[in-house]
Protein backbone atom coordinates (compact mmCIF):
# COMPACT_ATOMS: atom_id res chain seq x y z
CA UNK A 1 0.00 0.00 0.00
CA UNK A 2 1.16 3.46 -0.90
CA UNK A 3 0.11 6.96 -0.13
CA UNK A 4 0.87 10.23 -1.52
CA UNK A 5 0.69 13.10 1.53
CA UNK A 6 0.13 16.49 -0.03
CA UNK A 7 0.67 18.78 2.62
CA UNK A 8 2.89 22.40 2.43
CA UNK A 9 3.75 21.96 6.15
CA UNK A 10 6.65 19.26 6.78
CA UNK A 11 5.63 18.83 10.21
CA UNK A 12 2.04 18.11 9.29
CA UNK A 13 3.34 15.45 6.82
CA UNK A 14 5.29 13.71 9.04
CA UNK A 15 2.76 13.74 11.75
CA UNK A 16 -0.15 11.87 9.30
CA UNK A 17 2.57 9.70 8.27
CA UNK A 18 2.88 8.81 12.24
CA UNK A 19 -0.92 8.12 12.82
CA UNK A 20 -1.01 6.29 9.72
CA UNK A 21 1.72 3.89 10.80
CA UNK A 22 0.16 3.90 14.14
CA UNK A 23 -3.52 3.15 13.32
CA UNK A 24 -1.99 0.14 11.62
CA UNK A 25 -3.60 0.92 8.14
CA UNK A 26 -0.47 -1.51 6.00
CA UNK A 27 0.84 1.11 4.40
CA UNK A 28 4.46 0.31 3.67
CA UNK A 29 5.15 3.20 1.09
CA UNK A 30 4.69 7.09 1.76
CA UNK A 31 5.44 9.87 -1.06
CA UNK A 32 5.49 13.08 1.08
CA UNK A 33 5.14 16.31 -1.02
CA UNK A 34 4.66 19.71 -0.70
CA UNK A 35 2.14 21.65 -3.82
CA UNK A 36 -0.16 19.95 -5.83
CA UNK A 37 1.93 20.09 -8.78
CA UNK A 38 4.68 18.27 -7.56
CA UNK A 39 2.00 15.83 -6.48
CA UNK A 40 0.72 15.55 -10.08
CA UNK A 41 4.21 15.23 -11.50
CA UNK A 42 5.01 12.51 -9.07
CA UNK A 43 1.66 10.54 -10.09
CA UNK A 44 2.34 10.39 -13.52
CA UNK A 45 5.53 8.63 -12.66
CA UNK A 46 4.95 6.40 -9.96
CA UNK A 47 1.50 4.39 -9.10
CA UNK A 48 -0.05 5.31 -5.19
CA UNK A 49 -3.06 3.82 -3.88
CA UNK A 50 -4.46 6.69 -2.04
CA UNK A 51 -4.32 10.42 -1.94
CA UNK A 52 -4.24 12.55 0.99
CA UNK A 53 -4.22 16.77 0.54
CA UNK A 54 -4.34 19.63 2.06
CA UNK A 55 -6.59 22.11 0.28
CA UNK A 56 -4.41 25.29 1.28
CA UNK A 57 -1.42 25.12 -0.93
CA UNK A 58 1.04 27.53 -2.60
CA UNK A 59 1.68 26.79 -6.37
CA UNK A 60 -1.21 24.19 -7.33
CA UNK A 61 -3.69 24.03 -4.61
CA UNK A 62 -5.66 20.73 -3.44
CA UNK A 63 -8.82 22.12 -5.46
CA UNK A 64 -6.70 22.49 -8.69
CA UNK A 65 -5.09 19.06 -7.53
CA UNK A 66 -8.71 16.97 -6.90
CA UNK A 67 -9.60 18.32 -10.36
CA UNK A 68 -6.92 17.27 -12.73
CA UNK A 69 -6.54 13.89 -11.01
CA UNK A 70 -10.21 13.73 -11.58
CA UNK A 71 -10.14 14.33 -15.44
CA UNK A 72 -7.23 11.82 -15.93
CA UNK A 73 -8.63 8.25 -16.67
CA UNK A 74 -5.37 6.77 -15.07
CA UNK A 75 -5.48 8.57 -11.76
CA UNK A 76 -9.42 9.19 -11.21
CA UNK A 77 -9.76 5.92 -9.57
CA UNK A 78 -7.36 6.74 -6.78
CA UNK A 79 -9.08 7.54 -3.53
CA UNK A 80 -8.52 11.26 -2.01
CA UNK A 81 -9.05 12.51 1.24
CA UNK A 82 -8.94 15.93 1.86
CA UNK A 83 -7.39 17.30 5.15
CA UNK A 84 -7.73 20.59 5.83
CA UNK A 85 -8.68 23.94 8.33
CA UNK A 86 -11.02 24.63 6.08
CA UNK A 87 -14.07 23.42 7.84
CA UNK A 88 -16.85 25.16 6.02
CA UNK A 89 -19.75 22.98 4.84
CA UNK A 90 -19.28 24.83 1.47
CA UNK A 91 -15.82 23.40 1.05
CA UNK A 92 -16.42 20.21 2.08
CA UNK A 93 -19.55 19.74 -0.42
CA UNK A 94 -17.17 21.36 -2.86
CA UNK A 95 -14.25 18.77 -2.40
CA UNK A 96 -16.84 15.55 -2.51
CA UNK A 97 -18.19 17.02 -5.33
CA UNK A 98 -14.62 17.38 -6.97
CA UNK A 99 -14.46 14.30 -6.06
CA UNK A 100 -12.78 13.88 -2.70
CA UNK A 101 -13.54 10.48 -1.12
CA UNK A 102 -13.60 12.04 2.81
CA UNK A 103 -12.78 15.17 4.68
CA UNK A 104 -11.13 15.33 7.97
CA UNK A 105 -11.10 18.58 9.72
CA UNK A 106 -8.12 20.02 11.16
CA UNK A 107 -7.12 19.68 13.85
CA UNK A 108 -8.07 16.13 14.33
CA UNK A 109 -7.55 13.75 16.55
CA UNK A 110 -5.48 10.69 15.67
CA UNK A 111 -8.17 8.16 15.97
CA UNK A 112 -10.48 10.46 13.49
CA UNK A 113 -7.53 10.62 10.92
CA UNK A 114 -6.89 7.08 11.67
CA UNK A 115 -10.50 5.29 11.18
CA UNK A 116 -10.85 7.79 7.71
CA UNK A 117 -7.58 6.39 6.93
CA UNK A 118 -8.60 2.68 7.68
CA UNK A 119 -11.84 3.38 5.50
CA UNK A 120 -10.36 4.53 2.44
CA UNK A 121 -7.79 1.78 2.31
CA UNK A 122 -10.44 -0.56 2.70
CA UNK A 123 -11.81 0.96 -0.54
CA UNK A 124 -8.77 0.97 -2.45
CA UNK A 125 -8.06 -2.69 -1.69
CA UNK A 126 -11.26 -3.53 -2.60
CA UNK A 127 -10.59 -1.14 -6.06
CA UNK A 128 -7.31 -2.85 -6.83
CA UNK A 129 -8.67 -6.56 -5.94
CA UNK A 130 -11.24 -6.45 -8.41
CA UNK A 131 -8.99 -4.18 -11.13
């Protein structure tokens, strides 16, 4: 299992990477990154099983980042869960209907991060097993 962290914040990338490891999701494989252009870039070379973004982002924002993965036949099947301080209802009816998968405000607690996390890999195991 691999997941892409989109995140402009190091710290905030290395702490979802923690929970993740800790909620005991399987993931063996992390691509941290910083803009959703680098993201997109890194996609189109390398294969990731889920997506996890900030919204808030200089460069390519997680919008602009839901969007084009969206309208690419190879990618739009990956899951994507938005994380993010934006915690408007607007925003988070705007990202599902991008076509985010879930939304976890921040802050969170690790057990919210970490059963949204366990729930989306269930989905793209279940995506991959019957690819």
């Amino acid at each position: 299992m691999r997941i892409m962290i989109v995140d402009d914040a190091e710290a905030m990338r290395r702490y979802i990477r923690r929970i993740a490891d800790l909620a005991g999701t399987g993931v063996n494989e992390y691509i941290e990154v910083e803009n959703g252009a680098v993201a997109l870039q890194q996609l189109r070379e390398q294969a990731v099983d889920v997506i996890l973004t900030d919204i808030h982002m200089p460069v390519m924002d997680g919008r602009e980042l839901i969007a084009q993965v969206m309208a690419d036949p190879a990618l739009s099947r990956i899951p994507i869960v938005v994380i993010s301080t934006d915690n408007t209802r607007t925003s988070m009816r705007e990202m599902v209907a991008l076509g985010a998968m879930g939304y976890v405000e921040k802050p969170f607690s690790p057990e919210r991060l970490g059963l949204e996390l366990q729930r989306v890999i269930a989905v793209a195991d279940e995506l991959a097993r019957i690819e």
